[in-house]
PDB file of N, CA and C in Angstrom:
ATOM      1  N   UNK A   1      10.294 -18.334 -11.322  1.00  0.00           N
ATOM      2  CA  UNK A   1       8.977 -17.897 -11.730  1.00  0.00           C
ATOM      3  C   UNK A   1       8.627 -16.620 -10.956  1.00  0.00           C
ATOM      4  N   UNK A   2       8.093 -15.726 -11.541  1.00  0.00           N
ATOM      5  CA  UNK A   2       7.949 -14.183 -11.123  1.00  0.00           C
ATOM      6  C   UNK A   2       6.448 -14.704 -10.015  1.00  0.00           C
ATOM      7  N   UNK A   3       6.593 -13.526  -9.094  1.00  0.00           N
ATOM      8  CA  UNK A   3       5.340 -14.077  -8.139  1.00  0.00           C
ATOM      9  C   UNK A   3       4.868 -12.547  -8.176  1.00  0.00           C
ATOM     10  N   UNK A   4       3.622 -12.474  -8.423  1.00  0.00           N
ATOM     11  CA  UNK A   4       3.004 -11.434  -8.338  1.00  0.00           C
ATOM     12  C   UNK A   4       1.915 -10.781  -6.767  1.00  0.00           C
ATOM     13  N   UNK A   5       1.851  -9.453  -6.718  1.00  0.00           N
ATOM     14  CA  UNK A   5       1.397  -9.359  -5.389  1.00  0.00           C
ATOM     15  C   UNK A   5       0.007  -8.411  -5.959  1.00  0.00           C
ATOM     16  N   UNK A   6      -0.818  -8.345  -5.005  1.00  0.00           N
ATOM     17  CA  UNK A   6      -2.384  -7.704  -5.156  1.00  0.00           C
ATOM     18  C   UNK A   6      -1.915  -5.752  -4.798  1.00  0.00           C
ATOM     19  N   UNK A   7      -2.696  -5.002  -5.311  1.00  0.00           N
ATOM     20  CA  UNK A   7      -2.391  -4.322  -4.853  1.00  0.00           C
ATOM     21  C   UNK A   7      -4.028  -3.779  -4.473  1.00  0.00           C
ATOM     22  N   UNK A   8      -4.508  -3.636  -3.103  1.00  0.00           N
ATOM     23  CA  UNK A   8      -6.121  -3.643  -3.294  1.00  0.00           C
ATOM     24  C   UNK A   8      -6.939  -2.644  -3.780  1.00  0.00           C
ATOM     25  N   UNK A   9      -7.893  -2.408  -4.207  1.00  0.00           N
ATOM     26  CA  UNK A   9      -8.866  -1.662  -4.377  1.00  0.00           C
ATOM     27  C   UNK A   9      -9.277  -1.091  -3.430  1.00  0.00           C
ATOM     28  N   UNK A  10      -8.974   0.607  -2.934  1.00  0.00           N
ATOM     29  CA  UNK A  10      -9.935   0.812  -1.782  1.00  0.00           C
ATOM     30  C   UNK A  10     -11.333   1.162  -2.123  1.00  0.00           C
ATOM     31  N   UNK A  11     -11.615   0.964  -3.256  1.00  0.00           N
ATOM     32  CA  UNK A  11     -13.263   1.655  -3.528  1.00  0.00           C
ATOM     33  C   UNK A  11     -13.777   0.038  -3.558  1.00  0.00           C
ATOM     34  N   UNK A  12     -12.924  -1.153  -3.712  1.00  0.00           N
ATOM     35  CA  UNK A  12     -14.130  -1.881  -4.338  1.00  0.00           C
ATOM     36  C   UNK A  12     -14.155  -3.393  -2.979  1.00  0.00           C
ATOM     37  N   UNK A  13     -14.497  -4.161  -2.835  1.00  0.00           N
ATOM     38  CA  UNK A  13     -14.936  -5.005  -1.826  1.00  0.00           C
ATOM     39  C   UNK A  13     -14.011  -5.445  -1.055  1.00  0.00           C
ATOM     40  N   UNK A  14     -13.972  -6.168  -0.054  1.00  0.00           N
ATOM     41  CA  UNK A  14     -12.738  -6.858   0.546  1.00  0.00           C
ATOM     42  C   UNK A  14     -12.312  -7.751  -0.075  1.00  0.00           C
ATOM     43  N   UNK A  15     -11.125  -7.688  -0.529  1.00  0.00           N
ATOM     44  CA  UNK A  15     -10.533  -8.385  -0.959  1.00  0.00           C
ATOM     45  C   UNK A  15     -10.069  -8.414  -2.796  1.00  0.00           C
ATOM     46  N   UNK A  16     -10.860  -7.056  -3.278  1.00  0.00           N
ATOM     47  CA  UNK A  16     -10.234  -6.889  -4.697  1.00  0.00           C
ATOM     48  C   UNK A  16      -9.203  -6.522  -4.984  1.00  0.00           C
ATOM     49  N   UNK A  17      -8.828  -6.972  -5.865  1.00  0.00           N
ATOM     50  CA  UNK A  17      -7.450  -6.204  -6.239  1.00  0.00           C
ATOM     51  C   UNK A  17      -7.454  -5.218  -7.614  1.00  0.00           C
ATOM     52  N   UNK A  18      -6.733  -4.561  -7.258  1.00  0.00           N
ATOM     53  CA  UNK A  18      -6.872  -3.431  -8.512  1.00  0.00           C
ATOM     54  C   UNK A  18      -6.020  -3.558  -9.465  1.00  0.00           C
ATOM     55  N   UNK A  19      -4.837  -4.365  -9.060  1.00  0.00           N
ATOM     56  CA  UNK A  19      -3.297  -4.158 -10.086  1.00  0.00           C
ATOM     57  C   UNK A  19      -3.030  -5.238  -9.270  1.00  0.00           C
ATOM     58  N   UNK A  20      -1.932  -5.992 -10.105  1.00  0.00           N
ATOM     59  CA  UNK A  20      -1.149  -6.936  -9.926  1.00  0.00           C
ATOM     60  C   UNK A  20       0.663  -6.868 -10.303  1.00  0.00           C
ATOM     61  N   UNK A  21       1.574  -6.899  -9.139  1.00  0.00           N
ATOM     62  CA  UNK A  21       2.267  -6.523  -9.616  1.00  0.00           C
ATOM     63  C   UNK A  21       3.627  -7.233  -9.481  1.00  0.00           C
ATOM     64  N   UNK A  22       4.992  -7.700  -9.956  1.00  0.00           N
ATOM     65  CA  UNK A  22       5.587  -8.212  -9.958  1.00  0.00           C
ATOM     66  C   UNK A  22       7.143  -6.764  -9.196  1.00  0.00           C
ATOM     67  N   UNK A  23       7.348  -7.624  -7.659  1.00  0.00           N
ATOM     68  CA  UNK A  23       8.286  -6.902  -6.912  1.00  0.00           C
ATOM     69  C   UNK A  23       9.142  -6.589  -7.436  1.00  0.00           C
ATOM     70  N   UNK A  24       9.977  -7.276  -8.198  1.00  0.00           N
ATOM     71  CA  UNK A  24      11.350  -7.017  -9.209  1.00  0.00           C
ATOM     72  C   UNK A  24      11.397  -5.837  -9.902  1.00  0.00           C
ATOM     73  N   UNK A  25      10.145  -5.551 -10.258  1.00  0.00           N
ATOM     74  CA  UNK A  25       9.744  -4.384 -11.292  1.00  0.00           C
ATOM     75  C   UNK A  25       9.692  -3.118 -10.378  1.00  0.00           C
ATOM     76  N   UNK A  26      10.062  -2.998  -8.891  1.00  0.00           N
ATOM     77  CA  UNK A  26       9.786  -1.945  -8.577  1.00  0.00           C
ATOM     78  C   UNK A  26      11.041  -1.134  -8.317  1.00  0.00           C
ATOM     79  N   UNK A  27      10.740   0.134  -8.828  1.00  0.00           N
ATOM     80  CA  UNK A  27      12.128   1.505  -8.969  1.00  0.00           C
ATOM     81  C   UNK A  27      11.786   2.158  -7.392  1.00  0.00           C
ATOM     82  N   UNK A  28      10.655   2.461  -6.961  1.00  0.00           N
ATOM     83  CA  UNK A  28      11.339   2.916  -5.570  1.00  0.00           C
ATOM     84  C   UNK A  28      10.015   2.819  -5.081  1.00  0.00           C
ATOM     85  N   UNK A  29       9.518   2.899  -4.090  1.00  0.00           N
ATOM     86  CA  UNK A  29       8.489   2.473  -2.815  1.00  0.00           C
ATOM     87  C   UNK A  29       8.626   3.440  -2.022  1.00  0.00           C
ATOM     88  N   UNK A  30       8.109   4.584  -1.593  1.00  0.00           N
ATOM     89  CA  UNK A  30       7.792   5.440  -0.595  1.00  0.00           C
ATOM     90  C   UNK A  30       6.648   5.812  -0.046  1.00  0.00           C
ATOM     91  N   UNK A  31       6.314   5.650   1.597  1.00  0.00           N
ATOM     92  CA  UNK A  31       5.202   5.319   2.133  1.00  0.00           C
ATOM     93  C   UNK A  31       5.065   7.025   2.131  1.00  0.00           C
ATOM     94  N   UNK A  32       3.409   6.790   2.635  1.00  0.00           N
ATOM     95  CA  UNK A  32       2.883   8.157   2.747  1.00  0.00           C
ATOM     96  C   UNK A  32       1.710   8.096   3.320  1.00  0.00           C
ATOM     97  N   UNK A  33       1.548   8.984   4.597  1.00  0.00           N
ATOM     98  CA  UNK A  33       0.494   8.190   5.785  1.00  0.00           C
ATOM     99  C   UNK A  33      -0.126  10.007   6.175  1.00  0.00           C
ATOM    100  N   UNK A  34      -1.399   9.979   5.615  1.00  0.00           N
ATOM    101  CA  UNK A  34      -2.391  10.946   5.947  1.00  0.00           C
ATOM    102  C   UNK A  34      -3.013  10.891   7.380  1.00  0.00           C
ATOM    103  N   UNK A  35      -3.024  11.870   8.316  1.00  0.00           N
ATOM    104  CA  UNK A  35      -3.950  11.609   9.127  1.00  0.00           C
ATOM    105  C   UNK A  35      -5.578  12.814   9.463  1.00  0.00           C
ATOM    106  N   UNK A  36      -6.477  12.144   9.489  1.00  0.00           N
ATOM    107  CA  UNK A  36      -7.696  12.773   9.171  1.00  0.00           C
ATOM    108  C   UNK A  36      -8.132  12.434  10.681  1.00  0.00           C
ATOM    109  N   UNK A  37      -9.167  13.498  10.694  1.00  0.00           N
ATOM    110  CA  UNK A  37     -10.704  12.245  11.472  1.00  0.00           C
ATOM    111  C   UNK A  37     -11.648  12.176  11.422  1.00  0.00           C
ATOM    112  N   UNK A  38     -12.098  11.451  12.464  1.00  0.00           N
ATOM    113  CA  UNK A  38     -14.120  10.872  11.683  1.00  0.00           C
ATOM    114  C   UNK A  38     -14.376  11.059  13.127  1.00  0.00           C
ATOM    115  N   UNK A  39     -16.050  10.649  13.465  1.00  0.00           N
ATOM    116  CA  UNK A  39     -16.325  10.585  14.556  1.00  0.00           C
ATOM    117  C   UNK A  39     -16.230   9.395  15.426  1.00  0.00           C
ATOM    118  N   UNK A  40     -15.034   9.127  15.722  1.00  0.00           N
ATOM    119  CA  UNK A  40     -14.300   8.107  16.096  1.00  0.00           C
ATOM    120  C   UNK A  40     -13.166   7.907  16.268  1.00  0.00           C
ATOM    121  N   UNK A  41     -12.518   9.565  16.542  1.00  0.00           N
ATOM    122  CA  UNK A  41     -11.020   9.766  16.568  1.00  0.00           C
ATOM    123  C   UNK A  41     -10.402   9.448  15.271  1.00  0.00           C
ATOM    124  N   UNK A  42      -8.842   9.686  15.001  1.00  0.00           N
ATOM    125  CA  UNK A  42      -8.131   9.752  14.342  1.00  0.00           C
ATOM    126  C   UNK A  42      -7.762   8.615  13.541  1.00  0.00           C
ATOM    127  N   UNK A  43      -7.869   9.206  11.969  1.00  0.00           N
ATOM    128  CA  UNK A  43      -7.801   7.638  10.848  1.00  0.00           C
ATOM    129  C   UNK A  43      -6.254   8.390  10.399  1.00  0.00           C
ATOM    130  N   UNK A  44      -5.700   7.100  10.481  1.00  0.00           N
ATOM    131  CA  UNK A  44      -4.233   7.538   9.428  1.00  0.00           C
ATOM    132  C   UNK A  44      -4.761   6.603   8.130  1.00  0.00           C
ATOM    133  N   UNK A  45      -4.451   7.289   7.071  1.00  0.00           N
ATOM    134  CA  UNK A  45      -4.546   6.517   5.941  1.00  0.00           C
ATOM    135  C   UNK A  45      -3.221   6.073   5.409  1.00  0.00           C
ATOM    136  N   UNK A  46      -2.546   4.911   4.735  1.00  0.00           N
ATOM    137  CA  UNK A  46      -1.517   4.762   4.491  1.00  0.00           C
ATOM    138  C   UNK A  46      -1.135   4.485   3.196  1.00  0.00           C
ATOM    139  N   UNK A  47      -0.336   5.159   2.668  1.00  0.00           N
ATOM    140  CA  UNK A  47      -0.537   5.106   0.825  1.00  0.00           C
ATOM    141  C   UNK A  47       1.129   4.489   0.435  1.00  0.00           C
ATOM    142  N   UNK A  48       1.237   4.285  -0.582  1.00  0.00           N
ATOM    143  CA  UNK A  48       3.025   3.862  -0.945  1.00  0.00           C
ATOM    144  C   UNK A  48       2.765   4.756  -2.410  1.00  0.00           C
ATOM    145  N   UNK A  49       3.844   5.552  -2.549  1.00  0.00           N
ATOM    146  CA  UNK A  49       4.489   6.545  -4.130  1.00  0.00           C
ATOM    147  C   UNK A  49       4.788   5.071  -4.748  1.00  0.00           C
ATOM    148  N   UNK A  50       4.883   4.389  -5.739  1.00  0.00           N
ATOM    149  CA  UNK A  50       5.325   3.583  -6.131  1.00  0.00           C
ATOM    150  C   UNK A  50       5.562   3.606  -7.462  1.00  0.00           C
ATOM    151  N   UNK A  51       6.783   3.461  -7.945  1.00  0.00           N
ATOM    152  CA  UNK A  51       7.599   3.359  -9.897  1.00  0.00           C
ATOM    153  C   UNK A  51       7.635   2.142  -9.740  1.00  0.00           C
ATOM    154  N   UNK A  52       7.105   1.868 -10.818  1.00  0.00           N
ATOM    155  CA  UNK A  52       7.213   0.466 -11.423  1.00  0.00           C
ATOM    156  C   UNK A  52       8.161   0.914 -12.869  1.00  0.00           C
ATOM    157  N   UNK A  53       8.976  -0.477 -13.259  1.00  0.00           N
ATOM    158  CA  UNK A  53       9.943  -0.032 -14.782  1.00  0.00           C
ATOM    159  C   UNK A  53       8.973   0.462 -15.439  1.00  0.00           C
ATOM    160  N   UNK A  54       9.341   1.176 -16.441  1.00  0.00           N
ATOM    161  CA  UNK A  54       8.053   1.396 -17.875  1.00  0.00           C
ATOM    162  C   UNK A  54       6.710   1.905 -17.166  1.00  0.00           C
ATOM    163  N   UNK A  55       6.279   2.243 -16.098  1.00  0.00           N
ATOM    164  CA  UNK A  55       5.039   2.687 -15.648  1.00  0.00           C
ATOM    165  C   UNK A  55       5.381   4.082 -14.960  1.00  0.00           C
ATOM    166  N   UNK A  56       4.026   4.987 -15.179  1.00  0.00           N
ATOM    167  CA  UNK A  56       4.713   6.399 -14.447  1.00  0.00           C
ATOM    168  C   UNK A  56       4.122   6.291 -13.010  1.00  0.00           C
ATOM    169  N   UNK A  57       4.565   6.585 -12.297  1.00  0.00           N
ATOM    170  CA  UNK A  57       4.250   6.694 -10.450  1.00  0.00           C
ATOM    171  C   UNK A  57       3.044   6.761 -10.965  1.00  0.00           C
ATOM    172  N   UNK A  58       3.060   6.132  -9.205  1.00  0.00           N
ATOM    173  CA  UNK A  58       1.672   6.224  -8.702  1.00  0.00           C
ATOM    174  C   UNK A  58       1.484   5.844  -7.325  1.00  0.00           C
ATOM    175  N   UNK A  59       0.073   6.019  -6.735  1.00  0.00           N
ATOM    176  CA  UNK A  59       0.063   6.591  -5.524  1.00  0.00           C
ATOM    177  C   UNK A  59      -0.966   5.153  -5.324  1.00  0.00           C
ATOM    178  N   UNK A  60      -1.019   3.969  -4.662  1.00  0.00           N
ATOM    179  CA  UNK A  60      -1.443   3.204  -3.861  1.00  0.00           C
ATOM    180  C   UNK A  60      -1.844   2.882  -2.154  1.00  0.00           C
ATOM    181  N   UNK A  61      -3.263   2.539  -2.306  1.00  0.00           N
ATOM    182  CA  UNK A  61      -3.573   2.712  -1.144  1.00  0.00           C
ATOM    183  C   UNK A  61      -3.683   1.616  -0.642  1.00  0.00           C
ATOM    184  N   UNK A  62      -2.841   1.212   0.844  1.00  0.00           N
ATOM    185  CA  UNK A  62      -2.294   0.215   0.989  1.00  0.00           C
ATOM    186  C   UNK A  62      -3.997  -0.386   2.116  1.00  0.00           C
ATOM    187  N   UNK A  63      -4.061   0.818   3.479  1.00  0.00           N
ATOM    188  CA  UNK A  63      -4.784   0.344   4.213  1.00  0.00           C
ATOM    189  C   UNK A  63      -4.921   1.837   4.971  1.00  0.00           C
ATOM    190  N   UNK A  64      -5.914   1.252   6.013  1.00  0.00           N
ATOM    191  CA  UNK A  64      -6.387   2.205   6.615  1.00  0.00           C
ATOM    192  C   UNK A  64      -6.114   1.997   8.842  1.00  0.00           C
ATOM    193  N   UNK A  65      -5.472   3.289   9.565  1.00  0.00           N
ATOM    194  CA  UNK A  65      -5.546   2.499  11.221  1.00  0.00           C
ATOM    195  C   UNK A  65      -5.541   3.469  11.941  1.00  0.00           C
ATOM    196  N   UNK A  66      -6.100   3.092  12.985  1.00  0.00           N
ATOM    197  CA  UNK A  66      -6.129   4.449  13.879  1.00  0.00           C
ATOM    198  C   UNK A  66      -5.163   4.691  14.946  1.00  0.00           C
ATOM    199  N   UNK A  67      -4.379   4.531  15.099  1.00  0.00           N
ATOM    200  CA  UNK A  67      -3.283   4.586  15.780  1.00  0.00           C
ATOM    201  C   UNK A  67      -2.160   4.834  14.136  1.00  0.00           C
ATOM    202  N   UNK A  68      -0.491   5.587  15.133  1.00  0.00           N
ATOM    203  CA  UNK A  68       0.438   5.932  14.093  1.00  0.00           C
ATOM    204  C   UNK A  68       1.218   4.058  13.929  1.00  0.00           C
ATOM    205  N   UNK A  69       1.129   4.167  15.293  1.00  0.00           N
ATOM    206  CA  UNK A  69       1.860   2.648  15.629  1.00  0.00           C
ATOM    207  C   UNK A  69       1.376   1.215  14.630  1.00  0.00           C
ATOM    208  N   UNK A  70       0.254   1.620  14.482  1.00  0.00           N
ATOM    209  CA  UNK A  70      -0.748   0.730  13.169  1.00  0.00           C
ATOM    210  C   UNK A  70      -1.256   0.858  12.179  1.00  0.00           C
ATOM    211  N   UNK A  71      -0.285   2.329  11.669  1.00  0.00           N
ATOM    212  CA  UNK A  71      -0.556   3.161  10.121  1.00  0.00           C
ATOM    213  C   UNK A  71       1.287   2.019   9.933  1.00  0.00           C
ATOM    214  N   UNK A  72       2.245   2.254  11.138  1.00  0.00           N
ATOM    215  CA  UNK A  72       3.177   2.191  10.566  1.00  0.00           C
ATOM    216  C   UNK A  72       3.583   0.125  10.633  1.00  0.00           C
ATOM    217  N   UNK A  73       2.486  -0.347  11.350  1.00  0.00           N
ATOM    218  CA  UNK A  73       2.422  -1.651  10.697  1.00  0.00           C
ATOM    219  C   UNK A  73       1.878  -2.126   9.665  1.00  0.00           C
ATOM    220  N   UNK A  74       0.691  -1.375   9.178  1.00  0.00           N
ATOM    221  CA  UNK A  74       0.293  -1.491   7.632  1.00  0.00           C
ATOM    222  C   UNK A  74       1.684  -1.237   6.532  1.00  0.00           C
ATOM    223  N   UNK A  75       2.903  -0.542   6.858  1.00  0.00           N
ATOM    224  CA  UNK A  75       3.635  -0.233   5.699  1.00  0.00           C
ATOM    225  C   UNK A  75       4.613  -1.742   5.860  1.00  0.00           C
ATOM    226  N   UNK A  76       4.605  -1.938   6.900  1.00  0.00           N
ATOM    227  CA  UNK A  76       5.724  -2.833   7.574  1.00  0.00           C
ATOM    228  C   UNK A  76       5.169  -4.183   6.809  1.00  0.00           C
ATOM    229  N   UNK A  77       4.039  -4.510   6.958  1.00  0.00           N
ATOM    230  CA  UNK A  77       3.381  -5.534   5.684  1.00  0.00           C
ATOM    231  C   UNK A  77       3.699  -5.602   4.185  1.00  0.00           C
ATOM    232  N   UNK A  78       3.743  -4.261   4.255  1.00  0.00           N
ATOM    233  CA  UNK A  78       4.322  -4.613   2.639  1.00  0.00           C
ATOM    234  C   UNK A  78       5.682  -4.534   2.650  1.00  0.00           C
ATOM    235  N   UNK A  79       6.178  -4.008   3.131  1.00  0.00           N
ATOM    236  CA  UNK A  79       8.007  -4.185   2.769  1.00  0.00           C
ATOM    237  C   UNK A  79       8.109  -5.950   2.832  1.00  0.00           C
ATOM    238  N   UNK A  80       7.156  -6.731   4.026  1.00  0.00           N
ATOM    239  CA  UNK A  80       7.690  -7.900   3.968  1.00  0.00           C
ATOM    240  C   UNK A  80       7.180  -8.590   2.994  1.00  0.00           C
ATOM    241  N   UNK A  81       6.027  -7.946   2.218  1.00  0.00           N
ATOM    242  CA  UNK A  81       5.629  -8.812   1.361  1.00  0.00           C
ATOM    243  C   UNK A  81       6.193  -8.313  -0.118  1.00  0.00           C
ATOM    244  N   UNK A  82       6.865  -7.566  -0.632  1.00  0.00           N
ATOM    245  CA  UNK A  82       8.279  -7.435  -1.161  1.00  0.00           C
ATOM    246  C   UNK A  82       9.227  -8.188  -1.086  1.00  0.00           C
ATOM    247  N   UNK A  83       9.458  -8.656   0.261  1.00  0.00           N
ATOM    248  CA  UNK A  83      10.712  -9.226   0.884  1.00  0.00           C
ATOM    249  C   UNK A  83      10.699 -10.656   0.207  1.00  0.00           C
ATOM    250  N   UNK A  84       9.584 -11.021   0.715  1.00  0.00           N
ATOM    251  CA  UNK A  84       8.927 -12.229   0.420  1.00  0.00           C
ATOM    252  C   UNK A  84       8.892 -12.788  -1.045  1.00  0.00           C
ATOM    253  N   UNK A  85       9.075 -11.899  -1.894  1.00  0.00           N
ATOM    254  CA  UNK A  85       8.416 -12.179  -3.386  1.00  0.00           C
ATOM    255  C   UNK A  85       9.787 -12.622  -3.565  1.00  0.00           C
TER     256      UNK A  85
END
């Protein structure tokens, strides 16, 4: 049975999901980690390029950390939750 994963909404509440998506279906996964700031030091934002079969890229926003060390555990979450599926 296919297990599907959330992919969240960053505009909409904690915990929405925007797309739902089945791991099998994915052609390639490449992270992509912005860093900005606010008044509060440095935000990395962390995004994944993501092909799905039959779908054209697209750019998902995974999470948000202020440290690189915890932009690059936000990506590390999803590879395992890939792993996982």
């Amino acid at each position: 049975m296919p297990r599907l994963l959330p992919l969240h909404d960053k505009d909409g509440s904690p915990g929405d999901s925007r797309l739902w998506i089945n791991p099998d279906h994915i052609v390639t996964a490449a992270p992509s980690i912005t860093r900005s700031a606010d008044t509060h030091g440095d935000v990395f934002t962390v995004w994944v390029e993501l092909k799905l079969e039959g779908v054209p890229m697209m750019r998902v926003w995974l999470g948000t950390a202020s440290t690189a060390e915890a932009a690059s555990a936000v990506w590390d979450t999803f590879l395992i939750q890939i792993a996982d599926a």
